[in-house]
C-alpha atoms as a PDB file:
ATOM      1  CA  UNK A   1      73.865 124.466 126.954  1.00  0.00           C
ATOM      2  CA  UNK A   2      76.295 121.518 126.182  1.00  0.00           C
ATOM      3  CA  UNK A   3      79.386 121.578 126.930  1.00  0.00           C
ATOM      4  CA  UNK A   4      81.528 119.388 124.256  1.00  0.00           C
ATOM      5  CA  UNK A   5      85.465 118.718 123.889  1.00  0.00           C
ATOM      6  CA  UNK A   6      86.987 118.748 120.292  1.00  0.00           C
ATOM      7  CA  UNK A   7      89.684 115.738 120.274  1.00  0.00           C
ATOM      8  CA  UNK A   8      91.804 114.154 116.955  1.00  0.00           C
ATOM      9  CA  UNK A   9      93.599 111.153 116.693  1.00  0.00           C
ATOM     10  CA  UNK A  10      96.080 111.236 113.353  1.00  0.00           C
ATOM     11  CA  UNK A  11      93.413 114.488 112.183  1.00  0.00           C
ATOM     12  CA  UNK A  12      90.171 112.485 112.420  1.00  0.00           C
ATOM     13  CA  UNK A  13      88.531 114.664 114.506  1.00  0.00           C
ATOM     14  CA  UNK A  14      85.366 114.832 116.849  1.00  0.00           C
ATOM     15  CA  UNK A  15      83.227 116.274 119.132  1.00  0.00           C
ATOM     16  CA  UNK A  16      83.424 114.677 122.338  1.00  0.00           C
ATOM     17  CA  UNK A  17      79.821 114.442 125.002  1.00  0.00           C
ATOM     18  CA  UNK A  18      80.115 113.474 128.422  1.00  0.00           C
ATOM     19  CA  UNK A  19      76.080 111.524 128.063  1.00  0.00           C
ATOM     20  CA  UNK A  20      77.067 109.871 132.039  1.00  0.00           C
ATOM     21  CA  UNK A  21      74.287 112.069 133.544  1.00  0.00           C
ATOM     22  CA  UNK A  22      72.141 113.216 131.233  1.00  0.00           C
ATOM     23  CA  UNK A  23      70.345 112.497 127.086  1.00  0.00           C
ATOM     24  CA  UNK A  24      71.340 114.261 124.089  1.00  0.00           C
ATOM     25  CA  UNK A  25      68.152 114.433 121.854  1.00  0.00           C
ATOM     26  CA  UNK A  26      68.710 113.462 118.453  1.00  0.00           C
ATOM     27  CA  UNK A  27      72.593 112.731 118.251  1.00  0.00           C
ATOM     28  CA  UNK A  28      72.211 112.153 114.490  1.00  0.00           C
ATOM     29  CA  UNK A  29      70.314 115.237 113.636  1.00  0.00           C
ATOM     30  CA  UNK A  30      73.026 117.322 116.306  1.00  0.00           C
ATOM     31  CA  UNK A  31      75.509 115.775 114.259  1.00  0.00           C
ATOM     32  CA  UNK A  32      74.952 116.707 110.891  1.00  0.00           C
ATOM     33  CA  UNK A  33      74.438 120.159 112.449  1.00  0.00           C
ATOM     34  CA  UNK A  34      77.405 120.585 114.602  1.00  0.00           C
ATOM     35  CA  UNK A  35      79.667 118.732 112.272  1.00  0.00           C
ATOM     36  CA  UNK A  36      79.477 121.449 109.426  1.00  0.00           C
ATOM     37  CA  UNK A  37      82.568 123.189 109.100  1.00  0.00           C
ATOM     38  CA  UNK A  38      81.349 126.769 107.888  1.00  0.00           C
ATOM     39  CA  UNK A  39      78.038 126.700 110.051  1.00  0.00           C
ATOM     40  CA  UNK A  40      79.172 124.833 113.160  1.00  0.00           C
ATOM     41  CA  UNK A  41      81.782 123.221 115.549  1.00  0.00           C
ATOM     42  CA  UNK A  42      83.339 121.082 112.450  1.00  0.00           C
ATOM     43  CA  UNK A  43      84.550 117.596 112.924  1.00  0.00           C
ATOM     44  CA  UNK A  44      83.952 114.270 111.264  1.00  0.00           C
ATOM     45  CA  UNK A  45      81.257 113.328 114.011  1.00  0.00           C
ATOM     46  CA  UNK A  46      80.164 113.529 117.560  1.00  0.00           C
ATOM     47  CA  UNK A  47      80.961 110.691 119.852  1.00  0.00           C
ATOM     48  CA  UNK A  48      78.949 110.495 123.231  1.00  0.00           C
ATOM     49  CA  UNK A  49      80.528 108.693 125.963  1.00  0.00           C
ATOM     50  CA  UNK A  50      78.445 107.519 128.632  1.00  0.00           C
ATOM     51  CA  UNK A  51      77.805 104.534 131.103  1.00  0.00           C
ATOM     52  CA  UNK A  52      77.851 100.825 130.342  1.00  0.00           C
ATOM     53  CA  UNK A  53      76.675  97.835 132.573  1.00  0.00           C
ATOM     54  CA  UNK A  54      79.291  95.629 130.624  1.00  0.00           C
ATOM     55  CA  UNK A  55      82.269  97.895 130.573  1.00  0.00           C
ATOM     56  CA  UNK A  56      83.790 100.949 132.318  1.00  0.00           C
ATOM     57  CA  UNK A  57      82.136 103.504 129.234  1.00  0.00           C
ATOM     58  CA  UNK A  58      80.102 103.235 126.593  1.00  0.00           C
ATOM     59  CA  UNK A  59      80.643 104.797 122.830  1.00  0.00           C
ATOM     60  CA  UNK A  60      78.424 106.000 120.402  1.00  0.00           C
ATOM     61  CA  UNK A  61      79.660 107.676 117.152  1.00  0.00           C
ATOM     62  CA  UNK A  62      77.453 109.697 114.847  1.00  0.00           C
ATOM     63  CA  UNK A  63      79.159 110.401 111.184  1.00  0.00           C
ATOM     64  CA  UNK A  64      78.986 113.960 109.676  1.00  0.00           C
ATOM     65  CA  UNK A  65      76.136 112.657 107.862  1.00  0.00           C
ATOM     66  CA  UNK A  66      74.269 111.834 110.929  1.00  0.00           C
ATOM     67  CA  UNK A  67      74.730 107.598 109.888  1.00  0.00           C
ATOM     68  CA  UNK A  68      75.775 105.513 113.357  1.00  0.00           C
ATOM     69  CA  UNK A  69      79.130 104.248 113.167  1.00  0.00           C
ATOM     70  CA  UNK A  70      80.022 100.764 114.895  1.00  0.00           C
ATOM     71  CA  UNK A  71      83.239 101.729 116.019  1.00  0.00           C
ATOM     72  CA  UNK A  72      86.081 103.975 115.113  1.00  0.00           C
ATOM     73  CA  UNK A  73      89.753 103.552 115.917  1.00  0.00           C
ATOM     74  CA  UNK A  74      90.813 106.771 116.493  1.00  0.00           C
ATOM     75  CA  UNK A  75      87.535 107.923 118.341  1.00  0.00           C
ATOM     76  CA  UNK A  76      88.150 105.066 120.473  1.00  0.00           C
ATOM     77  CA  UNK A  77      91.608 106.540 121.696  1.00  0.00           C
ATOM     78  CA  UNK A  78      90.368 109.637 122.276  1.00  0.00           C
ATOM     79  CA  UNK A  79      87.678 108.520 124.461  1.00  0.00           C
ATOM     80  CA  UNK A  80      90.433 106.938 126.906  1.00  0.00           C
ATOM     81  CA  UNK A  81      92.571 110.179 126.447  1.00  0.00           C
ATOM     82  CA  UNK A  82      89.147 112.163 127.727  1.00  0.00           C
ATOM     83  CA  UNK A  83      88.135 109.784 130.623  1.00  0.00           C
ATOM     84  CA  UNK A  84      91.819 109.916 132.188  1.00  0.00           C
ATOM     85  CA  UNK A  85      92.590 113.110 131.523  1.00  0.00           C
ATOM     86  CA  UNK A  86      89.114 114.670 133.185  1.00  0.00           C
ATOM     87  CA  UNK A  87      89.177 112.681 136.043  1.00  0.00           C
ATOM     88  CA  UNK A  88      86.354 110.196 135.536  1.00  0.00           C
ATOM     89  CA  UNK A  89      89.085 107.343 136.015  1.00  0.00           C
ATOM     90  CA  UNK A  90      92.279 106.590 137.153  1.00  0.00           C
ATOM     91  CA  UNK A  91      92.955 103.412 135.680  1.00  0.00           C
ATOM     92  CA  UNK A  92      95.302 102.819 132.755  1.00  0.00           C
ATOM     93  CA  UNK A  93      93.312  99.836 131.879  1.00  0.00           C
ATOM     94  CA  UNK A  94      89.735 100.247 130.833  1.00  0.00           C
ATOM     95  CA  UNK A  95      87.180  98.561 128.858  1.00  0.00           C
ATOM     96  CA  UNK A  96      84.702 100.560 126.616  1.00  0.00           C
ATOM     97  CA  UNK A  97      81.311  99.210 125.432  1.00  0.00           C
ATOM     98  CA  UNK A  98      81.026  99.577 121.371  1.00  0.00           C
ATOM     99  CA  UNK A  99      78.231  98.730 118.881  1.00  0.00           C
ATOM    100  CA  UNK A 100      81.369  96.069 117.654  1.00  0.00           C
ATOM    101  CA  UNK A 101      81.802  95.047 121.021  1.00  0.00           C
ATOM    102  CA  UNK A 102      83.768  95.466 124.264  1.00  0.00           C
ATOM    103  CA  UNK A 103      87.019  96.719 123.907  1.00  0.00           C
ATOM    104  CA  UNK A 104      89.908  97.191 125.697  1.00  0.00           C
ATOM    105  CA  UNK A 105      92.104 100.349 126.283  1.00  0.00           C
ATOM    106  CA  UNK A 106      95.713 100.709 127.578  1.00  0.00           C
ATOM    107  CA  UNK A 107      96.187 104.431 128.360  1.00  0.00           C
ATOM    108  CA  UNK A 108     100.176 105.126 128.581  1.00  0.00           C
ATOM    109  CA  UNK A 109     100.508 109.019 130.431  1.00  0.00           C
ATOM    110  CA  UNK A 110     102.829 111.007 129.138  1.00  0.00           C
ATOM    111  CA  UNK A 111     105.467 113.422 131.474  1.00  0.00           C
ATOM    112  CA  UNK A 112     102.609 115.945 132.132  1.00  0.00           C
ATOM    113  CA  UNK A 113     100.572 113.047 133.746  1.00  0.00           C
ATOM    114  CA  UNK A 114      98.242 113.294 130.815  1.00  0.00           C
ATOM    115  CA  UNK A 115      97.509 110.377 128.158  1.00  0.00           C
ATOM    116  CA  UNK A 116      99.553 110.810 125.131  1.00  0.00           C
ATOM    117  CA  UNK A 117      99.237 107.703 123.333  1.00  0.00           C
ATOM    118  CA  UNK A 118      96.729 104.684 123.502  1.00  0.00           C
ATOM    119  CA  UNK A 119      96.686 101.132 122.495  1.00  0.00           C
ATOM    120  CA  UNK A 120      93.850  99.435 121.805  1.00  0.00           C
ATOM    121  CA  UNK A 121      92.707  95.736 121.829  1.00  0.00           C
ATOM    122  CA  UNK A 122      90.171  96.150 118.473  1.00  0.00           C
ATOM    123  CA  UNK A 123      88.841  92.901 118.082  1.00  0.00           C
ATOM    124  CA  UNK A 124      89.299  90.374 115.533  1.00  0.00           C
ATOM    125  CA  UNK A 125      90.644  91.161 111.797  1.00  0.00           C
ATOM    126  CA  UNK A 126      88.740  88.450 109.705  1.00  0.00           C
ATOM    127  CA  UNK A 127      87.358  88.339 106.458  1.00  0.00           C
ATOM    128  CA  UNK A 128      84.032  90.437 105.385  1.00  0.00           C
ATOM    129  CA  UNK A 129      81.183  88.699 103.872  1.00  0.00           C
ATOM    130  CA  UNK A 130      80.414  89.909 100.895  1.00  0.00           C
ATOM    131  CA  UNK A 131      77.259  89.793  98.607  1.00  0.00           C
ATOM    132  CA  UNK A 132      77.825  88.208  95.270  1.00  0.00           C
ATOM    133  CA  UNK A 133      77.438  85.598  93.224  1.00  0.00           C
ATOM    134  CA  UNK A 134      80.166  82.722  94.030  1.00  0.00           C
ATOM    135  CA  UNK A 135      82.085  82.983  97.267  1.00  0.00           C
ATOM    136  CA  UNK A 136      81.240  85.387 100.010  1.00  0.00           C
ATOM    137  CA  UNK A 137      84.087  86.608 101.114  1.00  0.00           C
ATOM    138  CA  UNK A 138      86.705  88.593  99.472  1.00  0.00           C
ATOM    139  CA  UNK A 139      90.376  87.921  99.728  1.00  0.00           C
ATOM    140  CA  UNK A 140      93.627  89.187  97.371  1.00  0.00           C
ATOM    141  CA  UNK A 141      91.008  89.359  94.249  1.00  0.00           C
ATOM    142  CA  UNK A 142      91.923  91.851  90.910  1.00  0.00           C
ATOM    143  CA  UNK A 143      88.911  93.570  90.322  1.00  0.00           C
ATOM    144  CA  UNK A 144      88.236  96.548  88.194  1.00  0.00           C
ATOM    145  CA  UNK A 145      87.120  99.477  90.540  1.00  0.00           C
ATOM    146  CA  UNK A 146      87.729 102.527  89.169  1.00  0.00           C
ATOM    147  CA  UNK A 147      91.743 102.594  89.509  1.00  0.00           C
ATOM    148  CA  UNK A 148      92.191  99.451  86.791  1.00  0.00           C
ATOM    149  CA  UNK A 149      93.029  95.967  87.576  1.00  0.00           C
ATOM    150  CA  UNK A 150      93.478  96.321  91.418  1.00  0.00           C
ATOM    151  CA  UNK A 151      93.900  93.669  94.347  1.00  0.00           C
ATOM    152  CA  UNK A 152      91.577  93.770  96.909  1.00  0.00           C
ATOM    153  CA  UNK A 153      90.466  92.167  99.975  1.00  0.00           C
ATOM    154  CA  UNK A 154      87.152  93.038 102.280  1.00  0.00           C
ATOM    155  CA  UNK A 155      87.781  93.211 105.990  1.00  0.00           C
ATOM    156  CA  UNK A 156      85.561  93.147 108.780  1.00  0.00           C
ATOM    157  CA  UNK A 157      87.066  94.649 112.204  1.00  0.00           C
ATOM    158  CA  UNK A 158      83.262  94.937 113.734  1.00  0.00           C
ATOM    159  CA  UNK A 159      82.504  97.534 110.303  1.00  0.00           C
ATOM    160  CA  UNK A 160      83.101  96.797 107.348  1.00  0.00           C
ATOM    161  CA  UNK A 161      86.114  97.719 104.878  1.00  0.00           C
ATOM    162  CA  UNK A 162      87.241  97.174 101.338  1.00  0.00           C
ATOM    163  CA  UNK A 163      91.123  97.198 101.202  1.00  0.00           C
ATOM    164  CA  UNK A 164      92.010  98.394  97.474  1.00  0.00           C
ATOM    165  CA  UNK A 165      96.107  98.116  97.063  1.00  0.00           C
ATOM    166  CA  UNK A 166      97.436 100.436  94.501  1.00  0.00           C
ATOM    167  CA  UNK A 167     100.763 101.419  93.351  1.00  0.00           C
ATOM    168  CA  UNK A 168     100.442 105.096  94.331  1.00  0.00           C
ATOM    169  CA  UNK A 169      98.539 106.090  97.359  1.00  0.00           C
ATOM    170  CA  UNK A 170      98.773 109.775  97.054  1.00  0.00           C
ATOM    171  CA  UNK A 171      97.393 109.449  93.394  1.00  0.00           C
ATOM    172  CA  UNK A 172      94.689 107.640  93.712  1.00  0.00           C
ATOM    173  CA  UNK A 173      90.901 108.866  92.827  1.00  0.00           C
ATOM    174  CA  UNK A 174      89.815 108.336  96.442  1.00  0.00           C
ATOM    175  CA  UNK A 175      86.907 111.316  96.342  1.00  0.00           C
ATOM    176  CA  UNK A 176      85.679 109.740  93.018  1.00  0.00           C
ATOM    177  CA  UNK A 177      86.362 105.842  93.346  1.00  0.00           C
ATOM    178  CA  UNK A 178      85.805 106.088  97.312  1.00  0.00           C
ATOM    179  CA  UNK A 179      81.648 106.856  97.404  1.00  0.00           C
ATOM    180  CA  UNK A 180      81.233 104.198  94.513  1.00  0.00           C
ATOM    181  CA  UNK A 181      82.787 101.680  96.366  1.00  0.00           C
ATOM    182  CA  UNK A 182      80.816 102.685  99.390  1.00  0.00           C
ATOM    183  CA  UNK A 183      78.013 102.026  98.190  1.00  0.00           C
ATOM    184  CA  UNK A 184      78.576  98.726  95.915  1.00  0.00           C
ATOM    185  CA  UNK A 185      76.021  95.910  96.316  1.00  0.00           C
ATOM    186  CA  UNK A 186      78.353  93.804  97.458  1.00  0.00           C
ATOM    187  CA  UNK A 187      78.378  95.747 100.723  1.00  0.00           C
ATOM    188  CA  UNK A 188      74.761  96.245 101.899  1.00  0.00           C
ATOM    189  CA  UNK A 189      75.467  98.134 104.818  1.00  0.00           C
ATOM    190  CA  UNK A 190      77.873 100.152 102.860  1.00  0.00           C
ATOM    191  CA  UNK A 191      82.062 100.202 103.737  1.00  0.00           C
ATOM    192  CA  UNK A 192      84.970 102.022 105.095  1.00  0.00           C
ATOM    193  CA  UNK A 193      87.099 102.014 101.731  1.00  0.00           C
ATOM    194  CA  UNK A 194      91.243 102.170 101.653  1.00  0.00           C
ATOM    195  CA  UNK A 195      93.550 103.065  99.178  1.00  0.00           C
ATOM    196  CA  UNK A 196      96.778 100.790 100.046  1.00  0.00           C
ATOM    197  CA  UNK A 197     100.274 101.360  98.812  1.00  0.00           C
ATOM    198  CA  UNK A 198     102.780  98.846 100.641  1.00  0.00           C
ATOM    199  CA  UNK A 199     106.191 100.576 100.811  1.00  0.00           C
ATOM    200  CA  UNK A 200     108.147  97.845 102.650  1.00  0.00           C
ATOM    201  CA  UNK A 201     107.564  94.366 105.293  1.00  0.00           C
ATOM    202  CA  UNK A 202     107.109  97.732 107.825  1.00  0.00           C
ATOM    203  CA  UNK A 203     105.400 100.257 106.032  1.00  0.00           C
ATOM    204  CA  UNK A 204     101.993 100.622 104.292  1.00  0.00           C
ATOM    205  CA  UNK A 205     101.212 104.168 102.828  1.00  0.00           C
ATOM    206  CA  UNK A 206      97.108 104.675 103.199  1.00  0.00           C
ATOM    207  CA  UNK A 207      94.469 106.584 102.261  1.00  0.00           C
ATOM    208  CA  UNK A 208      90.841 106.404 102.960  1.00  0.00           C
ATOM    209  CA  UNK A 209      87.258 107.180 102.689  1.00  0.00           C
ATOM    210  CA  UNK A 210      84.999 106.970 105.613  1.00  0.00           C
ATOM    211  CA  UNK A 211      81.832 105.363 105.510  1.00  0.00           C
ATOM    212  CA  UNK A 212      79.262 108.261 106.321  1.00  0.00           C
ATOM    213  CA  UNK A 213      82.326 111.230 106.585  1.00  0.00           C
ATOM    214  CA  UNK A 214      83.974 111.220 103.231  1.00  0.00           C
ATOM    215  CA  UNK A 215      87.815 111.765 103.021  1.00  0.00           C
ATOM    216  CA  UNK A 216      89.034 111.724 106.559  1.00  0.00           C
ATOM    217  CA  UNK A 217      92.964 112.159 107.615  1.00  0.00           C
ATOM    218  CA  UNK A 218      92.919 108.967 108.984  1.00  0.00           C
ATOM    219  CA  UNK A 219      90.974 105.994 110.389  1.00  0.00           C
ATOM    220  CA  UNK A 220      92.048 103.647 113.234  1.00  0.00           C
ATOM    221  CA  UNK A 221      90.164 100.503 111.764  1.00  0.00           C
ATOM    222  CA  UNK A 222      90.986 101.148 108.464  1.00  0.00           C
ATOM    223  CA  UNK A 223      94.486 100.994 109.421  1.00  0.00           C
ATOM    224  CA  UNK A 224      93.661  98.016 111.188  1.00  0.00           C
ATOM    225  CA  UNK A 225      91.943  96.441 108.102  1.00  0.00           C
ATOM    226  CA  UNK A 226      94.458  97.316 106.080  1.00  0.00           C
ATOM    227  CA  UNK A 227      97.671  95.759 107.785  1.00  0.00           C
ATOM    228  CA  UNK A 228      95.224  92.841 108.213  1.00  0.00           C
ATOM    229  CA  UNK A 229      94.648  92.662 104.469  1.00  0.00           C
ATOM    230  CA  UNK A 230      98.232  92.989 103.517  1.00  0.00           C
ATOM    231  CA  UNK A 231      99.750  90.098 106.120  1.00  0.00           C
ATOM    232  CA  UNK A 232      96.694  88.053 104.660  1.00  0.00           C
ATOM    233  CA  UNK A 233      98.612  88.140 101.150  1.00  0.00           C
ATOM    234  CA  UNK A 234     101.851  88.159 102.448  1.00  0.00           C
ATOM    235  CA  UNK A 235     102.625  91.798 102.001  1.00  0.00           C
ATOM    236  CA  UNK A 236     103.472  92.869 105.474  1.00  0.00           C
ATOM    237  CA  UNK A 237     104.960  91.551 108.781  1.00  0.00           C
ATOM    238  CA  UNK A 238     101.907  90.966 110.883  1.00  0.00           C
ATOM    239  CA  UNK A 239     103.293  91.871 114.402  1.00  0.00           C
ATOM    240  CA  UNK A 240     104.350  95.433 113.415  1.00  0.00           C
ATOM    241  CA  UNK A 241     103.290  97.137 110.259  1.00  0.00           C
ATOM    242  CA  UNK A 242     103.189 101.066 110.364  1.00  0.00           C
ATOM    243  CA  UNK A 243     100.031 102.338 108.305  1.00  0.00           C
ATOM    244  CA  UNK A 244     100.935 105.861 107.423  1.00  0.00           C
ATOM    245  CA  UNK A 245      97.859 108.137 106.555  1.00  0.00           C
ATOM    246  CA  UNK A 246      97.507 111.566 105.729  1.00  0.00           C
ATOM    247  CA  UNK A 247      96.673 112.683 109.777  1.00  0.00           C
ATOM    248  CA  UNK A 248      99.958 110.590 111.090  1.00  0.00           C
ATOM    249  CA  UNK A 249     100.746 106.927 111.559  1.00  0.00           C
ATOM    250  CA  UNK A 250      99.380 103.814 113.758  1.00  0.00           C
ATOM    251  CA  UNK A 251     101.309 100.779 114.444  1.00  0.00           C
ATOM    252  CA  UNK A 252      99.194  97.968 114.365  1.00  0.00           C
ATOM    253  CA  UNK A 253      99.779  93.824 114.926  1.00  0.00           C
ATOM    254  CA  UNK A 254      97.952  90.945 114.150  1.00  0.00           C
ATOM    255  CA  UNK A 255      97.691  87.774 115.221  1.00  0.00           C
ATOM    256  CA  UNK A 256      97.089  85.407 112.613  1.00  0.00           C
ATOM    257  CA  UNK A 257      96.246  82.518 114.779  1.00  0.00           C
ATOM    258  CA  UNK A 258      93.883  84.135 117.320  1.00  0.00           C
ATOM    259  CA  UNK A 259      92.850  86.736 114.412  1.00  0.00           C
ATOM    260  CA  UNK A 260      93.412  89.503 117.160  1.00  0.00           C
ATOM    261  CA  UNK A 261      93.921  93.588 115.934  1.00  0.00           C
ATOM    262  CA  UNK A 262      96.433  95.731 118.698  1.00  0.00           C
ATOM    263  CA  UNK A 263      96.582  99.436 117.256  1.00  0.00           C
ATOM    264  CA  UNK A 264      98.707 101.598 119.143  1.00  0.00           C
ATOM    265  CA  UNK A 265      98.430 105.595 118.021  1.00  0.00           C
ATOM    266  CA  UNK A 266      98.371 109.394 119.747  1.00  0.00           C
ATOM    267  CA  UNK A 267      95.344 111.344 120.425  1.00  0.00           C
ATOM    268  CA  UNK A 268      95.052 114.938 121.173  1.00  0.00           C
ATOM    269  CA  UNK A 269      92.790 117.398 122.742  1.00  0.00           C
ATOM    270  CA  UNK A 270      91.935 120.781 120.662  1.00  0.00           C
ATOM    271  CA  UNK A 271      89.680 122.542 122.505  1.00  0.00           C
ATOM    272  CA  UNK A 272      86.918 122.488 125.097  1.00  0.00           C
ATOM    273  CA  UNK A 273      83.352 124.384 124.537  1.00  0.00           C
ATOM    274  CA  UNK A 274      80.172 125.462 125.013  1.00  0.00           C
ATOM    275  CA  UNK A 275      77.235 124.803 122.524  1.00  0.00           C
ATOM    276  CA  UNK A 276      73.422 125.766 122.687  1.00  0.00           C
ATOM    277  CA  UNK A 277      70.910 123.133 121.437  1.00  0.00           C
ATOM    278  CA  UNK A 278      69.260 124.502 118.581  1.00  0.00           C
ATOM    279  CA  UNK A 279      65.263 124.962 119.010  1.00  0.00           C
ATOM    280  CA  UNK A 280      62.776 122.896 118.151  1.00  0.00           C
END
């Protein structure tokens, strides 16, 4: 019997497994499985949290479609929201080991003494290489991708992302133009894709499709590659752009000198359970 927590930051949601003390067999497999929304828990993943010798936790996300994930925003959040919040810290501050590196967590308690909101220290926002002919990277190119002439600019913040602006987020053809893009050649690990629409200096509107999940409510380094990609071309005010997405809004900054991501965003507990592994 596992015992799991379902957590969302913005409406990406997971289920959350304390690994400190003992092995899930086949995460990927369990994920596919308990990710299913008619046959089991339903999420966009698991996420196991366990020990690190480099950092105060460890991460490791498995997609709906049982695919690793190198880091997730949102997940991320949620992790420091779980470790606080069940006792296995009391720190504020607290690194956490990722498959994009070490990170670092501010957890900010809300009046019930329980975390409310997180910021996180992602990494640097630089450009992705990509694989084509000519240059490899991608920056504020029109390229035809399914939604017409469209600017775009490909963003690595430890995963990868393609950053498509267009004039009308809540039009766009993410379910058909999202998997297409996924799986270009120019990205040969595949890519996080986002649908941009910049509203003001302040304000980005954003949708997205997830590398491995599909249409998700939101995703914390997609926001972050987005506001990246838009204070690249001038778009945005890189110390505080608000990326709205369909689960809620994060506030992310950017330093263009140091190339450093700060997302700040909620995250929020569902429910707590009780699953059996399935047999062999």
């Amino acid at each position: 019997m596992i015992n799991f927590s379902k957590m969302h930051g913005l409406g990406n949601d997971y289920i959350y497994i304390n690994v400190m003390d003992m092995t899930l067999p086949d995460p990927a497999a369990l994920s596919v499985l308990w990710s299913d929304r008619h046959k089991g828990i339903g999420s966009d993943g698991i996420i196991l949290i366990g020990r690190s010798d480099k950092a105060d936790f460890s991460m490791r996300i498995f997609n709906a479609d049982g695919s690793e994930a190198m880091m997730c925003g949102n997940g991320s959040r949620c992790v420091g929201k779980y470790v606080y919040d069940k006792g296995l810290t009391t720190k504020t501050e607290i690194t956490l080991d990722t498959l994009s590196g070490i990170k670092r967590l501010s957890l900010h308690p809300g009046e019930d003494g329980k975390i409310s909101s997180v910021t996180v220290a992602m990494g640097a926002g630089v450009p992705l290489k990509v694989v084509r002919d000519g240059s490899d990277e991608l920056i504020g190119e029109t390229l035809n991708v399914g939604e017409g002439p469209t600017v775009c600019t490909a963003i690595d913040m430890g995963n990868p992302h393609m950053v498509m602006f267009v004039k009308n987020a809540g039009k766009a053809r993410v379910a058909e133009v999202g998997p297409l893009m996924e799986y270009n050649p120019m990205f040969p690990n595949r890519a996080n894709i986002e649908f941009a629409q910049v509203l003001d200096r302040h304000h980005i509107r954003m949708r997205v499709w997830e590398r491995g999940s599909g249409i998700t409510y939101a995703c914390g380094t997609g926001a972050c590659a987005t506001a990246v990609a838009s204070a690249m071309q001038g778009y945005t005010d890189p110390q505080e752009c608000e990326v709205i997405m369909d689960g809620g809004a994060l506030t992310v900054s950017w330093d263009p000198v140091t190339k450093e991501v700060l997302m700040k965003g909620d995250a929020e507990s569902v429910f707590d359970g009780v699953i059996e592994l399935p047999d062999k």
